[in-house]
N, C-alpha and C. Protein backbone atom coordinates (compact mmCIF):
# COMPACT_ATOMS: atom_id res chain seq x y z
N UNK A 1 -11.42 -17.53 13.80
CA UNK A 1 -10.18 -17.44 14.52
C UNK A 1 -10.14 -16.06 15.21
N UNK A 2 -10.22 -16.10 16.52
CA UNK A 2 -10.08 -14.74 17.08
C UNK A 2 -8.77 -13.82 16.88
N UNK A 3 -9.05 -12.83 16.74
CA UNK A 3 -7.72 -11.45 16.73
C UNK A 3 -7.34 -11.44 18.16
N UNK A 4 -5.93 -11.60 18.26
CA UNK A 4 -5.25 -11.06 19.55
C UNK A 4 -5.29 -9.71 19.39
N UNK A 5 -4.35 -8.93 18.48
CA UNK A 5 -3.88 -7.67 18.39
C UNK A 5 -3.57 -7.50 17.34
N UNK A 6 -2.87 -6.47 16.79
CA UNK A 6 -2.72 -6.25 15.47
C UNK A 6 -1.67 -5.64 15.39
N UNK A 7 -0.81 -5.66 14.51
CA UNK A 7 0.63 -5.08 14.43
C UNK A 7 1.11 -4.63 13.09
N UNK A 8 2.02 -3.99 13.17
CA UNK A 8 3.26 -4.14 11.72
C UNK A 8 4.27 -5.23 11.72
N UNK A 9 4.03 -5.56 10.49
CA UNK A 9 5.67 -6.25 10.25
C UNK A 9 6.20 -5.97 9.10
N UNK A 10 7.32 -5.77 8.79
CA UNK A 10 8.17 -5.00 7.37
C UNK A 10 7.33 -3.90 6.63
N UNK A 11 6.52 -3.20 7.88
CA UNK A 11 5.94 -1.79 7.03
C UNK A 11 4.65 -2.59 6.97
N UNK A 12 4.13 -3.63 6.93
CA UNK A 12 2.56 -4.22 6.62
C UNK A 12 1.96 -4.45 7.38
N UNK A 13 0.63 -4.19 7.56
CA UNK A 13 -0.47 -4.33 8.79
C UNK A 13 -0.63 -5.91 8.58
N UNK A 14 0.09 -6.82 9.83
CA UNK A 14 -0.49 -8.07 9.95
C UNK A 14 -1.69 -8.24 11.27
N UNK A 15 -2.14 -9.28 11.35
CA UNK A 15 -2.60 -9.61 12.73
C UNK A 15 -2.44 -10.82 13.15
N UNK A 16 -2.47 -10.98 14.78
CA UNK A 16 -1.74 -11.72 15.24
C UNK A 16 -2.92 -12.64 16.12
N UNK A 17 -3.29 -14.05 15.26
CA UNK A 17 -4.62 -14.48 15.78
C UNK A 17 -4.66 -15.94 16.84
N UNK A 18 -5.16 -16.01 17.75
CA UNK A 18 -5.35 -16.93 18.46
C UNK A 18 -5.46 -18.79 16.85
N UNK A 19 -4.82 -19.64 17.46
CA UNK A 19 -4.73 -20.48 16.51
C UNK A 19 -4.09 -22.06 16.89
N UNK A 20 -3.49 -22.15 16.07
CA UNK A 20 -2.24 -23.45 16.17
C UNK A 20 -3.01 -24.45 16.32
N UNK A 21 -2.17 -25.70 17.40
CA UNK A 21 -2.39 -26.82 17.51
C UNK A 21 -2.94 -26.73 18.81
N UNK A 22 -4.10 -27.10 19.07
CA UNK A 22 -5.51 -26.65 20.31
C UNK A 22 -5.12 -25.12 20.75
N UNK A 23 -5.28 -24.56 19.85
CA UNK A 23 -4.92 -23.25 20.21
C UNK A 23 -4.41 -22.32 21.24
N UNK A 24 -3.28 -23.67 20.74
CA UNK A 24 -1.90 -22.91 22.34
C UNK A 24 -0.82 -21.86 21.30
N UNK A 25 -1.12 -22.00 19.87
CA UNK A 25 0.53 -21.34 19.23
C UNK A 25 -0.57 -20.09 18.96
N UNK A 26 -0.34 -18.89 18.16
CA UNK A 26 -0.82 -17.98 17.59
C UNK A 26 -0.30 -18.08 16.07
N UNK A 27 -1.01 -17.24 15.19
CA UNK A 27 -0.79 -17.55 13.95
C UNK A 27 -1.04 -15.66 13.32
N UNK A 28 0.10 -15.80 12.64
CA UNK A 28 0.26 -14.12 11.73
C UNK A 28 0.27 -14.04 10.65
N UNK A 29 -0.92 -13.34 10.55
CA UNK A 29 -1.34 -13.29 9.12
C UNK A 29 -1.53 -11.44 8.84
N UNK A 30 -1.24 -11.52 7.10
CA UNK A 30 -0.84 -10.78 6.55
C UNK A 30 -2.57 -9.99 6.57
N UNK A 31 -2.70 -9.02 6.62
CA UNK A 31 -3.99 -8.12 7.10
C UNK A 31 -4.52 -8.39 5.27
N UNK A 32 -4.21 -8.32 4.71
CA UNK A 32 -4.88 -8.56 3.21
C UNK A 32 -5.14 -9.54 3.12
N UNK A 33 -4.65 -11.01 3.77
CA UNK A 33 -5.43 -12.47 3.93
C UNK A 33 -6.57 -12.41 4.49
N UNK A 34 -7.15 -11.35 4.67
CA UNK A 34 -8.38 -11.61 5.66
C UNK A 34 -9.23 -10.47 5.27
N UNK A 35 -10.59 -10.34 5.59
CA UNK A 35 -11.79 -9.93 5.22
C UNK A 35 -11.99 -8.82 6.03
N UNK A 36 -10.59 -8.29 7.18
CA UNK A 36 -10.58 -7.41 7.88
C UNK A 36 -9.90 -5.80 7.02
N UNK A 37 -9.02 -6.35 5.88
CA UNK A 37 -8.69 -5.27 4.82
C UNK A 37 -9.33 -4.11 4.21
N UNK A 38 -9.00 -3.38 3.60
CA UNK A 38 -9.99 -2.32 2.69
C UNK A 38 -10.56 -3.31 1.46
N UNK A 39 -11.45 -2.75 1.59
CA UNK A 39 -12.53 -3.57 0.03
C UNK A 39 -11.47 -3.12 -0.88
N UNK A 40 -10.96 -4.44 -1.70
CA UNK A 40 -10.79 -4.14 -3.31
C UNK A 40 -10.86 -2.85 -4.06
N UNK A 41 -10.19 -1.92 -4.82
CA UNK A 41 -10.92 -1.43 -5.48
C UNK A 41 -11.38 -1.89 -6.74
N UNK A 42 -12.02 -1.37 -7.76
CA UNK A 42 -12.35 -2.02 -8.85
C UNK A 42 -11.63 -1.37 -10.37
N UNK A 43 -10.66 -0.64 -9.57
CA UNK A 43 -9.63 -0.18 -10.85
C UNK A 43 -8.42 0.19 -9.76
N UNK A 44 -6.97 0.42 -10.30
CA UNK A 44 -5.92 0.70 -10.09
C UNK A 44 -5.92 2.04 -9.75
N UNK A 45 -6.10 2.80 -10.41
CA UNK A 45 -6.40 4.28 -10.54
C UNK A 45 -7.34 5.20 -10.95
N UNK A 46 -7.56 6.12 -10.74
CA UNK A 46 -8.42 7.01 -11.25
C UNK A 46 -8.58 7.93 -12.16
N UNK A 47 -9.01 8.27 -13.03
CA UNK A 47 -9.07 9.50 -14.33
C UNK A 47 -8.54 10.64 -13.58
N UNK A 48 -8.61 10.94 -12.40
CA UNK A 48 -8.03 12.44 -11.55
C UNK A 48 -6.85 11.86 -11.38
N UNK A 49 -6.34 11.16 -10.74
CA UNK A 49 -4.93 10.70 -10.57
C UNK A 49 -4.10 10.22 -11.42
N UNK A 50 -4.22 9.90 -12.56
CA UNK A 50 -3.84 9.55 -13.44
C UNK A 50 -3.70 11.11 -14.53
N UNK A 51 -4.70 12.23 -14.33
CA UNK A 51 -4.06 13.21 -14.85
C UNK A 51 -3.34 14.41 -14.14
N UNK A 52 -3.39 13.77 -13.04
CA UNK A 52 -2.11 14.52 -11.73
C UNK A 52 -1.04 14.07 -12.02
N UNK A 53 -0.94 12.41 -11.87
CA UNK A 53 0.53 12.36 -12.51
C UNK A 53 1.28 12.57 -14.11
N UNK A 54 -0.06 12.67 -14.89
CA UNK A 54 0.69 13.23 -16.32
C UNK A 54 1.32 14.59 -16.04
N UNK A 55 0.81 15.60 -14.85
CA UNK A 55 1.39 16.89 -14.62
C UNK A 55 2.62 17.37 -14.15
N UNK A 56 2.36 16.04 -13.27
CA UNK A 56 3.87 16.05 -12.25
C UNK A 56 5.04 15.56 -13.29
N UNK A 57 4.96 14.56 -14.26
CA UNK A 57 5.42 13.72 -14.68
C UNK A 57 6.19 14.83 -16.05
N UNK A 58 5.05 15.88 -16.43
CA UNK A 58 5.46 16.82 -17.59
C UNK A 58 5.67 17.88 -16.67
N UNK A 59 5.92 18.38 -15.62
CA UNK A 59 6.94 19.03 -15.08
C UNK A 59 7.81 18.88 -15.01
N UNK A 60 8.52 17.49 -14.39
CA UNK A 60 9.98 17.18 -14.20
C UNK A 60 10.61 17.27 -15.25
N UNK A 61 9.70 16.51 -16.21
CA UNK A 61 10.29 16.48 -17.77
C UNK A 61 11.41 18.15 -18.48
N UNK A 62 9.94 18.80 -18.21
CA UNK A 62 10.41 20.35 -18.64
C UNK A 62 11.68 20.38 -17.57
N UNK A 63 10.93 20.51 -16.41
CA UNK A 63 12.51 21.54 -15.75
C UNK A 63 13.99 21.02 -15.77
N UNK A 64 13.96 19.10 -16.08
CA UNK A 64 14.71 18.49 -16.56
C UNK A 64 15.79 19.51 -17.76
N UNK A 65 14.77 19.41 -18.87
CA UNK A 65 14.51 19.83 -19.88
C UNK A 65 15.44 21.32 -19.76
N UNK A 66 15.45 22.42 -19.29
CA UNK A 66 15.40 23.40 -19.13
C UNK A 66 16.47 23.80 -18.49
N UNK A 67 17.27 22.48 -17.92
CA UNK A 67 18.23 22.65 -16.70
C UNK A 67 19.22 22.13 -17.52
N UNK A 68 18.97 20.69 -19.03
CA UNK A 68 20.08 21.21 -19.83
C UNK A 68 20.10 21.73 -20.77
N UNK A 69 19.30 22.84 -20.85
CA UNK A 69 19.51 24.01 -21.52
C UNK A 69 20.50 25.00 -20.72
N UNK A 70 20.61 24.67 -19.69
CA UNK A 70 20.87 25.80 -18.78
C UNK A 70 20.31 27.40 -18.55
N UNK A 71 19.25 26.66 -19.16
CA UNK A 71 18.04 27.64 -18.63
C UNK A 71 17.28 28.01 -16.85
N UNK A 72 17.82 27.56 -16.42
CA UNK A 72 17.46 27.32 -14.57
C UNK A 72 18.95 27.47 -13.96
């Protein structure tokens, strides 16, 4: 199915492909239906990112923390 163009819709990369019934309509498809996407990864996250957000995550905590102490 050929690509017309490619667009957003609600924030998501769709594309907008030559199609239909004798291919007079076009047809929009969601850019992750198709083999044109980023490869898969093969995990969610990473051991580095995952101990970035334990940092960020035990910062807020503290200054949380600290603010009702009224320490800040």
């Amino acid at each position: 199915m050929p690509v017309l163009f490619a667009k957003r819709r609600a924030g998501a990369p769709v594309l907008v492909c030559e199609g239909g019934v004798g291919g007079l309509a076009t047809v929009t498809l969601p850019l992750s239906w198709t083999d044109r996407g980023f490869a898969a990864a093969s995990h969610r996250l990473s051991v580095e990112a995952l101990l970035v957000l334990d940092t960020l995550i035990t910062a807020i905590v503290d200054l949380r923390s600290a603010k009702d102490q009224n320490l800040v």
